[in-house]
N, C-alpha and C. Protein backbone atom coordinates (compact mmCIF):
# COMPACT_ATOMS: atom_id res chain seq x y z
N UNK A 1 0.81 -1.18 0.00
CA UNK A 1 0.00 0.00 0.00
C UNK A 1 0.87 1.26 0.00
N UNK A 2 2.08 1.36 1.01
CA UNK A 2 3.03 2.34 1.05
C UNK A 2 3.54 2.53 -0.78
N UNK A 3 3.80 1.63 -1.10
CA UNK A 3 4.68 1.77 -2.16
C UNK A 3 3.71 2.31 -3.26
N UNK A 4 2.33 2.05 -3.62
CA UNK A 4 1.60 2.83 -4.43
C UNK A 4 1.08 4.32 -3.75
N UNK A 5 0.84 4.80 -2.73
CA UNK A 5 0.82 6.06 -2.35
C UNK A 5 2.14 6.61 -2.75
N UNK A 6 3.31 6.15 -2.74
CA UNK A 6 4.76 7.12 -3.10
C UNK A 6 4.59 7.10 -4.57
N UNK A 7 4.07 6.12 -5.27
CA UNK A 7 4.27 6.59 -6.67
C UNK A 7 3.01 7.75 -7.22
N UNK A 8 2.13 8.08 -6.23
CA UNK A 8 0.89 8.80 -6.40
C UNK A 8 1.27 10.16 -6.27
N UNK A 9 2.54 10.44 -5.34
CA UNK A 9 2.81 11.85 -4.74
C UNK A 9 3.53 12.57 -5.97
N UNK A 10 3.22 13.57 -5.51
CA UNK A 10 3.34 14.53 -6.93
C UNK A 10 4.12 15.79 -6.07
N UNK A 11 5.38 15.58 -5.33
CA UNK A 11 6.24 16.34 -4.89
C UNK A 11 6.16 17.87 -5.23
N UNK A 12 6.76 18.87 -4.27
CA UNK A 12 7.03 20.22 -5.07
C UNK A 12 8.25 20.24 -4.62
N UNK A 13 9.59 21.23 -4.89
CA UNK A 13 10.38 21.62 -5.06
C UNK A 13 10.76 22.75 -4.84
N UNK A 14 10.90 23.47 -3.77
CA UNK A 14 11.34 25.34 -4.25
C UNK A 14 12.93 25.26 -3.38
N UNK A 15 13.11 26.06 -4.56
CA UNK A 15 14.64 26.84 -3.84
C UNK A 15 15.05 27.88 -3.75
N UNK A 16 15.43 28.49 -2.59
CA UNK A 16 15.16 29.71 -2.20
C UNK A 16 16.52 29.74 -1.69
N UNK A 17 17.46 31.37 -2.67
CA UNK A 17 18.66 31.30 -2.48
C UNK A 17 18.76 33.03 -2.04
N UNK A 18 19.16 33.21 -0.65
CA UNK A 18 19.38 34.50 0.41
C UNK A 18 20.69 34.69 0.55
N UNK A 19 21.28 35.46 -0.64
CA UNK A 19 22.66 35.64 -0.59
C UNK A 19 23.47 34.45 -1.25
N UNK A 20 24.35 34.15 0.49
CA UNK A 20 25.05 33.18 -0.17
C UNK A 20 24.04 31.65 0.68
N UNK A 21 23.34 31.81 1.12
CA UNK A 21 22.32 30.51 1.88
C UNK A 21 21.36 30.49 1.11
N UNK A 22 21.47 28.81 1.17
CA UNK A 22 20.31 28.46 0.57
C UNK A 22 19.25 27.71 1.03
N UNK A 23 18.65 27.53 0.63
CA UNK A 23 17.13 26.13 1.06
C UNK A 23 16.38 25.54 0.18
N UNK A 24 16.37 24.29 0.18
CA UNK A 24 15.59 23.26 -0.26
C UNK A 24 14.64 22.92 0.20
N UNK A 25 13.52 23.38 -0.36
CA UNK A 25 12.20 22.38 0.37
C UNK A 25 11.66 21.40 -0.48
N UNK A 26 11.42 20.15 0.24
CA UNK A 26 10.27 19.32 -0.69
C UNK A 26 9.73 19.03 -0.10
N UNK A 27 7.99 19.22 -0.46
CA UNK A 27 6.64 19.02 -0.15
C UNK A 27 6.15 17.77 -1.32
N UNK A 28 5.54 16.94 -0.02
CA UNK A 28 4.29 16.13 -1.01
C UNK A 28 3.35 15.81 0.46
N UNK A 29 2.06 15.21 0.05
CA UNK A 29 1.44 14.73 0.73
C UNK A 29 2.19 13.79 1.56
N UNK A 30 2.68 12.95 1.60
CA UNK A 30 3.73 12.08 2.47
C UNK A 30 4.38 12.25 3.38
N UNK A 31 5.35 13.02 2.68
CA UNK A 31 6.47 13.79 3.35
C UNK A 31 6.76 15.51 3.22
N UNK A 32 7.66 15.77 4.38
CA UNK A 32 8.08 17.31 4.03
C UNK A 32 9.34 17.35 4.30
N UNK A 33 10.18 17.85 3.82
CA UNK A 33 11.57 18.01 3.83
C UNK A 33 12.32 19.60 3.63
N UNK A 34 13.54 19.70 4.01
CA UNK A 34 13.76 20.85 4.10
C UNK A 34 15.47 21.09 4.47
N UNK A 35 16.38 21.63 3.42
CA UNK A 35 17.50 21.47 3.67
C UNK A 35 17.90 23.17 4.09
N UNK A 36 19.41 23.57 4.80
CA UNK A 36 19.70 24.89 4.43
C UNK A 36 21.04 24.70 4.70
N UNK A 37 21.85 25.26 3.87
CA UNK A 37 23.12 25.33 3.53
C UNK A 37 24.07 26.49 2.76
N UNK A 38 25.33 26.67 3.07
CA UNK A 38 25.98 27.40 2.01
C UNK A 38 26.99 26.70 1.50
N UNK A 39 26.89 26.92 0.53
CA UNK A 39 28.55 26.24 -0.34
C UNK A 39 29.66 25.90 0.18
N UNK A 40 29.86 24.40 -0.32
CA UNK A 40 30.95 23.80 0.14
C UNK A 40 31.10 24.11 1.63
N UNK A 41 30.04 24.55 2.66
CA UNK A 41 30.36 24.24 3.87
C UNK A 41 29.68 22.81 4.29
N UNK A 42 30.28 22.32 5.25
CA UNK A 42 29.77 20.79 5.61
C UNK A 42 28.14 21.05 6.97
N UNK A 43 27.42 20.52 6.78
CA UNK A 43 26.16 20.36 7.53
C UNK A 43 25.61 19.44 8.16
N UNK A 44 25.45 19.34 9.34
CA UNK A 44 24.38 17.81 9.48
C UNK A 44 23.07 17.73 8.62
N UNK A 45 22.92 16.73 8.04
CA UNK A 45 21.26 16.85 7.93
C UNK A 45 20.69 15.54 8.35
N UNK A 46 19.37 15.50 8.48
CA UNK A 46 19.00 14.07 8.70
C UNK A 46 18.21 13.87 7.47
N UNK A 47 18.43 12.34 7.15
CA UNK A 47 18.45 11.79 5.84
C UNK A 47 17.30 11.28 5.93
N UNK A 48 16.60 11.11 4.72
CA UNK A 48 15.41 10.27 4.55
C UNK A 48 15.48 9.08 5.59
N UNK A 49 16.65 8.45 5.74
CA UNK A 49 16.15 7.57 6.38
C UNK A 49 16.42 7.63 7.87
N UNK A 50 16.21 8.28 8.07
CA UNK A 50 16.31 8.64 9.82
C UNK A 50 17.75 8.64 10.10
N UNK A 51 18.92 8.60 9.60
CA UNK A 51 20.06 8.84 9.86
C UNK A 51 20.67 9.95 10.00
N UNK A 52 21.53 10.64 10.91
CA UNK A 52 21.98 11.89 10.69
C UNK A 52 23.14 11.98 10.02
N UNK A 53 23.54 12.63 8.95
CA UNK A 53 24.74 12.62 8.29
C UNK A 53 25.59 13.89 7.93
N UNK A 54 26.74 13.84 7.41
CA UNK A 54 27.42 15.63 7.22
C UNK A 54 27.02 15.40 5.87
N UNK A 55 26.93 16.57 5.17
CA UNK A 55 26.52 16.59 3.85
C UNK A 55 27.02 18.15 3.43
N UNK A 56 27.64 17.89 2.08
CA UNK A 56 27.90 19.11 1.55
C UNK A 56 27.74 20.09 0.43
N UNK A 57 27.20 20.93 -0.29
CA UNK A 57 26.50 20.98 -1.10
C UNK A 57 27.44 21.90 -2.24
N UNK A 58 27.98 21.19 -3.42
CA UNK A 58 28.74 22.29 -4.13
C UNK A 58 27.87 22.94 -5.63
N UNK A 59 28.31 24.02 -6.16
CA UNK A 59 27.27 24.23 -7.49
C UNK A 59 28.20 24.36 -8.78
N UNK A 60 28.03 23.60 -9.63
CA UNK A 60 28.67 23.46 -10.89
C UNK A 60 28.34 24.33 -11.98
N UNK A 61 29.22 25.15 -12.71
CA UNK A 61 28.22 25.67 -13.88
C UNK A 61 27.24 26.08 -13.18
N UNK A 62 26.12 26.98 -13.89
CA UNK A 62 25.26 28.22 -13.70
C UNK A 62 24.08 27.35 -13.44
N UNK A 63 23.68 25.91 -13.65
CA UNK A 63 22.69 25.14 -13.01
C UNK A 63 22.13 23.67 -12.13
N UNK A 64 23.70 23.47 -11.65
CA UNK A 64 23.47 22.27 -11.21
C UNK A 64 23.90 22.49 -9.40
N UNK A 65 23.70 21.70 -8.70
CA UNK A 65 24.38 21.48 -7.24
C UNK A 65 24.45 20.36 -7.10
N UNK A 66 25.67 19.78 -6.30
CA UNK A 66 25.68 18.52 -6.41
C UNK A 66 26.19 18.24 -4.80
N UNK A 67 25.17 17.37 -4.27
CA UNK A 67 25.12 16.99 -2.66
C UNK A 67 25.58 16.15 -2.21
N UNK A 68 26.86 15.90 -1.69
CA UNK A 68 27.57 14.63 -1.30
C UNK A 68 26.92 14.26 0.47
N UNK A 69 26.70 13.08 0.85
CA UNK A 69 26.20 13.04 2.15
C UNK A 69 27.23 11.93 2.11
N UNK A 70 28.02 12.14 3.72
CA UNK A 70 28.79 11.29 3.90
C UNK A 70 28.27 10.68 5.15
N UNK A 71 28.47 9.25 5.33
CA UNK A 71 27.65 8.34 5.97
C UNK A 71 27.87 6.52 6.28
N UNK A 72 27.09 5.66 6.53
CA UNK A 72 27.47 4.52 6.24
C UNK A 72 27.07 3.76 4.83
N UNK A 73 26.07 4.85 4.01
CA UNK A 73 25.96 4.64 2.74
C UNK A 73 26.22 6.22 2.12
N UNK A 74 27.51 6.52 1.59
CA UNK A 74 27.71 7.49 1.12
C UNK A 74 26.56 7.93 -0.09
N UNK A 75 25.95 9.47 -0.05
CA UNK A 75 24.93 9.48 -1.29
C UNK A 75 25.33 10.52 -1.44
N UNK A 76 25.32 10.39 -3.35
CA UNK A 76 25.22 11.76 -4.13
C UNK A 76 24.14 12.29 -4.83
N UNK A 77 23.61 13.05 -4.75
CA UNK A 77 22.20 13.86 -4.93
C UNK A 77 22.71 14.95 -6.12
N UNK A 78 22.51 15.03 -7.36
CA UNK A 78 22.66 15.87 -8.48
C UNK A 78 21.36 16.89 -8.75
N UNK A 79 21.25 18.36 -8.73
CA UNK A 79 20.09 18.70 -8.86
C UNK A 79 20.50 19.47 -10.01
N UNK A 80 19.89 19.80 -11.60
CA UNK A 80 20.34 20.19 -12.79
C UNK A 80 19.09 21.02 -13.21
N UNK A 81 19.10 22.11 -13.10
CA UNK A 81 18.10 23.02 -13.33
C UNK A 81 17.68 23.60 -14.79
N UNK A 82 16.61 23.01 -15.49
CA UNK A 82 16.76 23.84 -17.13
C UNK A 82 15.39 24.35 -16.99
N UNK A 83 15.15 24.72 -18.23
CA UNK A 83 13.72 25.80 -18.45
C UNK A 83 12.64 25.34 -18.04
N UNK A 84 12.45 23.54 -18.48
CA UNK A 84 11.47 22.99 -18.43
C UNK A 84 11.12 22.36 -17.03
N UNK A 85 12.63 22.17 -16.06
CA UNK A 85 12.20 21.64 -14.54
C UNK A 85 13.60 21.51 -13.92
N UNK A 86 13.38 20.69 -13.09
CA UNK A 86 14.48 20.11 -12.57
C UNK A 86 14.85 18.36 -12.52
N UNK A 87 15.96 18.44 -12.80
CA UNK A 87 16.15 16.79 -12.87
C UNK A 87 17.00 16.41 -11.48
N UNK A 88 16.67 15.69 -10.88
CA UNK A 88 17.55 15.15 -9.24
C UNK A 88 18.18 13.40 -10.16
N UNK A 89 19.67 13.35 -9.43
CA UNK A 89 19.78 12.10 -9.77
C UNK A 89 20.62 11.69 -8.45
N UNK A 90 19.93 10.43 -8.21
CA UNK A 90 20.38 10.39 -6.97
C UNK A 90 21.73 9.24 -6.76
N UNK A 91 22.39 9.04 -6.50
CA UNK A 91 23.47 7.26 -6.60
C UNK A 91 23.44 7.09 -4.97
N UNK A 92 23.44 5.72 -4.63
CA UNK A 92 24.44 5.18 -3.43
C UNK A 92 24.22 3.80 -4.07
N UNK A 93 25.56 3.09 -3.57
CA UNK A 93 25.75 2.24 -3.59
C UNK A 93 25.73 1.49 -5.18
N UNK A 94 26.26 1.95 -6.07
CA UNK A 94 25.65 1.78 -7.89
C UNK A 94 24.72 1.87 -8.17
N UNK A 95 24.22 2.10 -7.46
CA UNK A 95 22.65 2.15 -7.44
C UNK A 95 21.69 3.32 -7.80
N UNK A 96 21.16 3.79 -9.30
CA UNK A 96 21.16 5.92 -9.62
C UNK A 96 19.66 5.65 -9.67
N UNK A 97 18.93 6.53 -8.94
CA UNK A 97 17.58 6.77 -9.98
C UNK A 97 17.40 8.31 -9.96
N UNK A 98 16.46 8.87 -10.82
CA UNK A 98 16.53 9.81 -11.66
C UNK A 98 14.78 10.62 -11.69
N UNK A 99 14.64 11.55 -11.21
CA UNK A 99 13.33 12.34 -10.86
C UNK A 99 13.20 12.77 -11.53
N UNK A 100 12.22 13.57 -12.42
CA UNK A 100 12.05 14.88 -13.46
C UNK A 100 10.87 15.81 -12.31
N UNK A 101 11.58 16.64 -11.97
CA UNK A 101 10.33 17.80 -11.34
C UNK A 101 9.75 18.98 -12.33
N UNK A 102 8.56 19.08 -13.05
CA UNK A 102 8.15 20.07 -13.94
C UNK A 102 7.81 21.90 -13.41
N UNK A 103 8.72 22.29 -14.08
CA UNK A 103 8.74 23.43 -13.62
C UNK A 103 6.86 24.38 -13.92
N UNK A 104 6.70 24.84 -12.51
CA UNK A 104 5.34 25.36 -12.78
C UNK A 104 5.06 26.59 -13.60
């Protein structure tokens, strides 16, 4: 039952950048989430899965950030921003999957 409600959620996305800080929110019916960070400084966050981890957030080129969480499963989180949305790609463990968020 869990697993067809997550494919039902229809997430939002905003990012909200105050200077040099930033924030991530994601909203869905499910869940709510919420990151804040500045570049290349290291952060705790707590991870989807109830773990607390340092995580660091760098930005490539004029549209991407890319989120290293270091941990007992190291994860990299890619967020690539174009006209039409945002694409997240996520890896741990060889393991990538790949979001499309439509820009409103």
């Amino acid at each position: 039952m869990t697993r067809n409600l997550a494919k039902s959620a229809s997430p939002t996305v905003e990012v909200i950048v105050d200077g040099d800080s930033y924030t991530i929110k994601t909203s869905s019916t499910l869940k709510n989430s919420e990151i804040k960070f500045k570049l290349g400084e290291e952060f705790e966050e707590d991870r989807a899965d109830g773990k607390k981890v340092q995580t660091s957030v760098t930005k490539e080129g004029d549209n991407k950030l890319v989120q290293v969480q270091k941990g007992d499963k190291p994860v990299t989180i890619v967020r690539e921003f174009s006209e039409e949305g945002l694409t997240v790609t996520a890896t741990v463990n060889g393991v990538t999957s790949v979001r499309f968020y439509k820009r409103q």
